[in-house]
Protein backbone atom coordinates (compact mmCIF):
# COMPACT_ATOMS: atom_id res chain seq x y z
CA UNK A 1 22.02 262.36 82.85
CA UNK A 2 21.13 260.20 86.10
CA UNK A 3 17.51 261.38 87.38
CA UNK A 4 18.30 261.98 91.04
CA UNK A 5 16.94 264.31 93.51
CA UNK A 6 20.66 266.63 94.17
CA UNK A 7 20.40 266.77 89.77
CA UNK A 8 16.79 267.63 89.56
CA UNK A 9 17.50 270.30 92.71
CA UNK A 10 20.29 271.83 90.58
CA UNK A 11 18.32 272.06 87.89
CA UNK A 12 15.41 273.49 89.63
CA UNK A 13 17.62 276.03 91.02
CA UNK A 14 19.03 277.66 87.92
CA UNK A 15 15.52 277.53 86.64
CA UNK A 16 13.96 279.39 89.49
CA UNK A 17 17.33 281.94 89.11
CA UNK A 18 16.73 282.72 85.48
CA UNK A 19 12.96 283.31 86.55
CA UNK A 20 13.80 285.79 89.51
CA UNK A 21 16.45 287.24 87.68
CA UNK A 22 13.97 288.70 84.82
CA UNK A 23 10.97 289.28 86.75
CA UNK A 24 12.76 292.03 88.45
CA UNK A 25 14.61 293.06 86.42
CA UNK A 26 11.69 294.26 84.13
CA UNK A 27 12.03 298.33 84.26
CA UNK A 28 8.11 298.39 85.03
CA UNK A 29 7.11 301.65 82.71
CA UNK A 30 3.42 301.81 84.38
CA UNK A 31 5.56 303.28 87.79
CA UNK A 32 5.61 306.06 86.00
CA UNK A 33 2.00 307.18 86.24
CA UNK A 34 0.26 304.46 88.08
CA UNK A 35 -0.22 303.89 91.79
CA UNK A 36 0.74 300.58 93.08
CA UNK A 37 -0.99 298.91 95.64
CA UNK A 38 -1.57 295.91 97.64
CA UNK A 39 -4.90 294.17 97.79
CA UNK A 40 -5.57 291.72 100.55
CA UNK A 41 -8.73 290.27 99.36
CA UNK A 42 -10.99 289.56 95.79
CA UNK A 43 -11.52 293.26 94.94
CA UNK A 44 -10.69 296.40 96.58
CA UNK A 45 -12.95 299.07 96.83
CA UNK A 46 -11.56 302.52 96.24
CA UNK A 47 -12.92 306.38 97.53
CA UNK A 48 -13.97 308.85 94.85
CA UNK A 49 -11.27 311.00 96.36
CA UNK A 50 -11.90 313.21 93.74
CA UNK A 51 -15.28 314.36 94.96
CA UNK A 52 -13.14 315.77 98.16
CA UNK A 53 -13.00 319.91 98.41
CA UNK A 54 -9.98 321.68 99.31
CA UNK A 55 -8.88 323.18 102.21
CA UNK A 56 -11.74 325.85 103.69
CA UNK A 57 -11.78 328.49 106.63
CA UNK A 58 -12.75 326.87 109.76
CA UNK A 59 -16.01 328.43 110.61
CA UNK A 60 -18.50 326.97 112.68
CA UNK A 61 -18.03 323.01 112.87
CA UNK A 62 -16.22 320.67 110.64
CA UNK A 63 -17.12 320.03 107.22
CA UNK A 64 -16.91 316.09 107.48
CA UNK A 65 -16.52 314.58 103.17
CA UNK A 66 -17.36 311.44 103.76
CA UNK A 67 -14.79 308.70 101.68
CA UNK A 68 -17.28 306.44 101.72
CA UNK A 69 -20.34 307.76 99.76
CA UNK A 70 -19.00 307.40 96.30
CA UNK A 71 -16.80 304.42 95.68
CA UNK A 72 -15.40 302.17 92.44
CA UNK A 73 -13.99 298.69 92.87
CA UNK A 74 -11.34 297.00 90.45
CA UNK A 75 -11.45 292.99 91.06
CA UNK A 76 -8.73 290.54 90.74
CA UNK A 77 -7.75 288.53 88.45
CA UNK A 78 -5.49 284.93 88.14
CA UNK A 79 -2.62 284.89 85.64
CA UNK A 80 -0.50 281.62 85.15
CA UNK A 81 1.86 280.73 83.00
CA UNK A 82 3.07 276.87 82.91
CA UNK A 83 6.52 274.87 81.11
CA UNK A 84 7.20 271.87 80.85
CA UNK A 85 9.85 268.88 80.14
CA UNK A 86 9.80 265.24 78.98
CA UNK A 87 11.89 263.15 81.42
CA UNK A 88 13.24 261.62 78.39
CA UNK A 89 14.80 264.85 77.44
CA UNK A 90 16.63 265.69 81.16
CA UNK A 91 17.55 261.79 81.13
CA UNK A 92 19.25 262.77 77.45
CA UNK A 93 20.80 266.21 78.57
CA UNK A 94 18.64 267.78 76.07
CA UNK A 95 16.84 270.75 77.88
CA UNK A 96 19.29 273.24 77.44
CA UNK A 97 16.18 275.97 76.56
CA UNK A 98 14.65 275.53 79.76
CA UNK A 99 16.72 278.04 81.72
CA UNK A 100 15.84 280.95 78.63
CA UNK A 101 12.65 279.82 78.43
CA UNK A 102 12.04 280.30 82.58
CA UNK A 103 13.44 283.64 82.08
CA UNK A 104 11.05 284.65 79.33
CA UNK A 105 8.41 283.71 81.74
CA UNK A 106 9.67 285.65 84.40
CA UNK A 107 9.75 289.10 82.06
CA UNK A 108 6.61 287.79 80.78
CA UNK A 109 5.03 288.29 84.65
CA UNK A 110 7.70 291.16 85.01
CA UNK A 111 5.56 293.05 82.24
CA UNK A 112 2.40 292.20 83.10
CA UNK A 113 1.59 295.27 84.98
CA UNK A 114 2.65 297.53 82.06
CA UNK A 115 0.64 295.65 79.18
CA UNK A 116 -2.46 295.76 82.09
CA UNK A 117 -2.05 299.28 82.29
CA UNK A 118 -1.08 300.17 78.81
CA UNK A 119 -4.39 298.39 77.86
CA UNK A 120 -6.03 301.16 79.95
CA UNK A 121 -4.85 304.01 78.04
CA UNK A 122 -5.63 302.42 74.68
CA UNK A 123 -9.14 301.98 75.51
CA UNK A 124 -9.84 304.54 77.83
CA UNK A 125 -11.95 306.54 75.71
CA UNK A 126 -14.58 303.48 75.03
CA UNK A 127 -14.09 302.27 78.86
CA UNK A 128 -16.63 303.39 81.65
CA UNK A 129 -14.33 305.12 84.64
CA UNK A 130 -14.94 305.86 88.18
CA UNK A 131 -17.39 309.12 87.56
CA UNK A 132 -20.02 306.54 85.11
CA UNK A 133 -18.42 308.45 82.04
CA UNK A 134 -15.72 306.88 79.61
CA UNK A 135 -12.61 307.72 81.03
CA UNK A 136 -10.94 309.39 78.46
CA UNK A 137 -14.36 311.41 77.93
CA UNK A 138 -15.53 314.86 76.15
CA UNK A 139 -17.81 315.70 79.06
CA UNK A 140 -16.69 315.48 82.02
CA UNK A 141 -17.93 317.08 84.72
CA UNK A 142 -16.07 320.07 86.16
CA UNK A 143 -16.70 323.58 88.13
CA UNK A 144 -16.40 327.29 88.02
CA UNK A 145 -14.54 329.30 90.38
CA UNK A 146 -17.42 329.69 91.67
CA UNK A 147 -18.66 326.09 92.00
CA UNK A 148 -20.74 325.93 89.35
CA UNK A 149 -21.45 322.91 87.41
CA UNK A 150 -19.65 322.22 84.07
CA UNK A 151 -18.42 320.08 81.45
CA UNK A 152 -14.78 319.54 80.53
CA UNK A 153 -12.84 317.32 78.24
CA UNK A 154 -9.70 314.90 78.98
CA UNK A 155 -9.95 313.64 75.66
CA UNK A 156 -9.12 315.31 71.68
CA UNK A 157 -11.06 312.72 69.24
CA UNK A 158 -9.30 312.52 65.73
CA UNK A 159 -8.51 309.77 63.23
CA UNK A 160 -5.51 308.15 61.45
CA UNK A 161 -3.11 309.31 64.14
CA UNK A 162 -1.08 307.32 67.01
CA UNK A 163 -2.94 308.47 70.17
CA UNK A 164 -0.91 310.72 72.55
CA UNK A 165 -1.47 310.85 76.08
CA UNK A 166 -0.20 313.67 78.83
CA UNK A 167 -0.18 312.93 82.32
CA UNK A 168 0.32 314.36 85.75
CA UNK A 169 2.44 312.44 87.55
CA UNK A 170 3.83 315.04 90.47
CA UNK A 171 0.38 314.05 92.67
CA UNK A 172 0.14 311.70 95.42
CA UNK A 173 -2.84 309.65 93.73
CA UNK A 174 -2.41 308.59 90.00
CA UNK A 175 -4.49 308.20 86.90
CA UNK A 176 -4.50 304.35 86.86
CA UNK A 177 -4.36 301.60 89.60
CA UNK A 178 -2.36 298.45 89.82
CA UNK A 179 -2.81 296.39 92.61
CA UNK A 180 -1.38 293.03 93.48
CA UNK A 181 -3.00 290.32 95.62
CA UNK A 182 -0.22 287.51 95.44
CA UNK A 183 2.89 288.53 93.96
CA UNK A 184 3.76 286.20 90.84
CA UNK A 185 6.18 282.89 92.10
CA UNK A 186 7.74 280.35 89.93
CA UNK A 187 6.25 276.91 91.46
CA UNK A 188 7.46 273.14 90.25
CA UNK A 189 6.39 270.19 89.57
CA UNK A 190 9.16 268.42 89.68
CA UNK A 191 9.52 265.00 92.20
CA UNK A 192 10.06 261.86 91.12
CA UNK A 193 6.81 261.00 92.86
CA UNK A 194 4.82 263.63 91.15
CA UNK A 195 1.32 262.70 89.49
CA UNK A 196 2.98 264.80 86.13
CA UNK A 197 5.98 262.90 86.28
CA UNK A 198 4.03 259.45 87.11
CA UNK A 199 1.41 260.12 84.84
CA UNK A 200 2.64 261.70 81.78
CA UNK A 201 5.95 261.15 82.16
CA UNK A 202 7.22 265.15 82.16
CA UNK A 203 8.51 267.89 84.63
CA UNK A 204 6.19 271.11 84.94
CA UNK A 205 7.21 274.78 85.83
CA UNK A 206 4.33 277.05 86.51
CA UNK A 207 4.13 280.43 87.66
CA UNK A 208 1.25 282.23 88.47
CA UNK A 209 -0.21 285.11 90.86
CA UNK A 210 -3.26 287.65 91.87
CA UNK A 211 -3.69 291.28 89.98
CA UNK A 212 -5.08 293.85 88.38
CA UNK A 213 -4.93 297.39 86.56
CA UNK A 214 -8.23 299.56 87.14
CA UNK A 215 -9.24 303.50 86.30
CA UNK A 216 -7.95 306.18 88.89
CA UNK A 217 -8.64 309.77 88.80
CA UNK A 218 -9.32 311.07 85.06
CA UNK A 219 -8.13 314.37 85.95
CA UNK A 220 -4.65 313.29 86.23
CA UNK A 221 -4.77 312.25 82.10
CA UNK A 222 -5.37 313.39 78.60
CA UNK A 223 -5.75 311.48 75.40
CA UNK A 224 -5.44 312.35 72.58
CA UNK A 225 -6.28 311.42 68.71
CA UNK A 226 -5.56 314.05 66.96
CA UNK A 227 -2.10 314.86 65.48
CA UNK A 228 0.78 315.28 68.06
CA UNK A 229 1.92 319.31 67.56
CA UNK A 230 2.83 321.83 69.79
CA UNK A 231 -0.85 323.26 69.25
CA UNK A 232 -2.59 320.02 70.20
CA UNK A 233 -0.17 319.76 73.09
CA UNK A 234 -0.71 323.47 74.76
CA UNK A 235 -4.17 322.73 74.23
CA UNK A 236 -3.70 319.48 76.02
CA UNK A 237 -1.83 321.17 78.89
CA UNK A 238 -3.99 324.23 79.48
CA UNK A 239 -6.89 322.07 79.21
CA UNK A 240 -5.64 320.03 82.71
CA UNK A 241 -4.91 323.12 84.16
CA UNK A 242 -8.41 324.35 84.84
CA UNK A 243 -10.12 320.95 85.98
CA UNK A 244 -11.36 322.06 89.42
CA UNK A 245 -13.19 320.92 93.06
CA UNK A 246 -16.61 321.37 93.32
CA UNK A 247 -15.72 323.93 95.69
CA UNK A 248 -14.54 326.08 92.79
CA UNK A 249 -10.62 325.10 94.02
CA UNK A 250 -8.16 324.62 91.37
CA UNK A 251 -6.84 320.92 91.72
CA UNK A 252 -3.18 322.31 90.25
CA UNK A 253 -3.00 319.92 87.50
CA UNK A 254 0.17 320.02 85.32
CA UNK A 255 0.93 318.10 82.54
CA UNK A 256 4.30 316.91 83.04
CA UNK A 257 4.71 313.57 81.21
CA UNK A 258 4.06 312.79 77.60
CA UNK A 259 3.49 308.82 76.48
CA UNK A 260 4.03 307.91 73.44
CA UNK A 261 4.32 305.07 71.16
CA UNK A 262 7.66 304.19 69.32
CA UNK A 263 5.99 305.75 66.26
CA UNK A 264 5.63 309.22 67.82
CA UNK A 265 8.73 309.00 70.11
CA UNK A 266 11.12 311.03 68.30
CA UNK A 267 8.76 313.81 67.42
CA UNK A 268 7.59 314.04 71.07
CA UNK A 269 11.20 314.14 72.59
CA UNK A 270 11.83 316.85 70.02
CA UNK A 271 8.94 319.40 71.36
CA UNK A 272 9.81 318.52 74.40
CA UNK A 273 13.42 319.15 74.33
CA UNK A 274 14.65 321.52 70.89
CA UNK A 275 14.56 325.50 71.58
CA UNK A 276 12.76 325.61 67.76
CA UNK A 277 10.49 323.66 65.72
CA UNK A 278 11.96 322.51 61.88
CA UNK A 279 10.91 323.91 59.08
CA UNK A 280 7.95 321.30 57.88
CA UNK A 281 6.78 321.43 61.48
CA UNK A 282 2.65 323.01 61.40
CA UNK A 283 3.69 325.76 63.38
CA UNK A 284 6.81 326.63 61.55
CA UNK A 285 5.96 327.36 57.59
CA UNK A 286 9.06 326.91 55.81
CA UNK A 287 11.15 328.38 58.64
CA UNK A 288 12.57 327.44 62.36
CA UNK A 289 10.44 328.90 65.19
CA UNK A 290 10.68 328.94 68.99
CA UNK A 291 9.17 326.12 70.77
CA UNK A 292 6.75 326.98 73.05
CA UNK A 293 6.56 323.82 74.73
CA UNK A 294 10.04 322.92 75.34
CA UNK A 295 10.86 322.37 79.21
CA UNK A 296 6.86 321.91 79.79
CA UNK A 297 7.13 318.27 79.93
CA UNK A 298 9.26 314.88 79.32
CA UNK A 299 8.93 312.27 76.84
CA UNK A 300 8.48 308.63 77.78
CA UNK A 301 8.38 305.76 75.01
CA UNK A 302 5.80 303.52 75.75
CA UNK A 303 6.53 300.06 73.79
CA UNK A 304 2.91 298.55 74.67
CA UNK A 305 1.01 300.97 73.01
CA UNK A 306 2.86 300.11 69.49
């Protein structure tokens, strides 16, 4: 092949094609039940918006609850990823793995967010969130009805089990963060007159951009260790239900989305969808039973937790 600028363009192009192609085409599981935003600097500093009461009777003056007394910040981080190419090999026609291999890149940075945030749920309950406790914890804290200070648990400890995790993803806020400061961009280093090319003798592809995944509000998730059953999951479920403001408020939590691993996938989409339980089933002893918690929530496979 002649090294010329139009064939190196070409070739450039259907790399950066195979790149875009993938990196947006990745279905982005963390959507689900994470809030995306955009950062604009090194870290960005979030309210403890769940420190906020509800709504109250307007007597007397304005209640003002300040967003700025309580605050957690998740920083930035750089991800690259970098190919390359011997000139010898374009000059000999033999780089027909570079457009797959740009495409892998570009599902690699496609996927990002969901192995960032998937990371997050697996070690949530050793992982310090935005109230100082783990955030998967056994204690956190909670109210009365009357606004009385309590303790509450988003997490069931247990061993030997794929960990389980319900979430509430019909609020406007979510239980984990990702944020991007510069989206992820294919760049090359490609010229003729380029120090790689001059230097070493090889063309260079490298992508790289600005993000993270950080700890939103704990109220919004429950982990669990212990064995997935319709028990565990009511408990689960009821559990979220009474985590309240510390005006005594109910926050109207509702489990509505169960994560799973592949492992557990089949058994979840089974409570979740089948009018009984099978015989073998905890709850059913030898025979088919109603199941209680059909309808309550969906099943969605998680492939980063395996």
């Amino acid at each position: 092949m002649d090294i010329s600028f139009p064939a190196l363009q070409s070739i450039n192009d259907a790399v950066n094609l195979q790149f875009n192609n993938q990196l947006w085409a990745a279905p982005g599981i963390y959507k689900k039940f994470s809030f995306d935003a955009s950062s604009t600097g090194a870290a960005e500093v979030y309210p403890r918006l769940d420190m906020i009461p509800g709504l109250r009777e307007w007597v007397g003056e304005r209640v003002v609850n300040w967003l700025t007394q309580e605050t957690f910040t998740i920083k930035n981080k750089t991800f690259e990823g970098t190919i390359g190419v011997k000139r010898e090999d374009i000059e000999d026609d033999k780089f027909g793995l570079l457009s797959p291999v740009a495409a892998q890149l570009g599902e690699n940075a496609g996927h990002l967010p969901d192995l960032l945030v998937a990371q997050l749920l697996i070690n949530g309950h050793t992982t310090l969130g935005v109230d100082g406790q783990n955030f998967f914890d056994l204690a956190h804290a909670n109210y009365t009805n009357a606004g009385a200070a309590t303790t509450i648990a988003n997490y069931m400890a247990g061993s030997g089990n794929p960990s389980w995790y319900l979430i509430d993803t019909t609020k406007v806020l979510k239980p984990f963060i990702y944020q991007t400061r510069r989206p992820f961009k294919l760049i090359p280093k490609f010229s003729l007159e380029a120090e790689n090319v001059f230097w070493a003798d090889e063309f260079i592809w490298g992508v790289d951009g600005r993000a993270n995944a950080g700890y939103g509000l704990w109220q919004l998730a429950y982990k669990s260790d212990a064995p997935l059953t319709v028990a565990n999951l009511l408990t689960a479920r009821t559990t979220m239900a009474t985590w309240r403001r510390p005006d005594g408020a109910p926050m109207g939590i509702n489990g509505n989305l169960l994560v799973v691993p592949t492992a557990l996938y089949a058994q979840a989409r089974a409570y979740c969808e089948n009018e009984l339980l099978p015989p073998g089933d905890p709850l059913a002893t030898g025979s088919y039973v109603g199941n209680d918690f059909k309808g309550l929530a969906s099943a969605l496979e998680n492939v980063w937790l395996n």
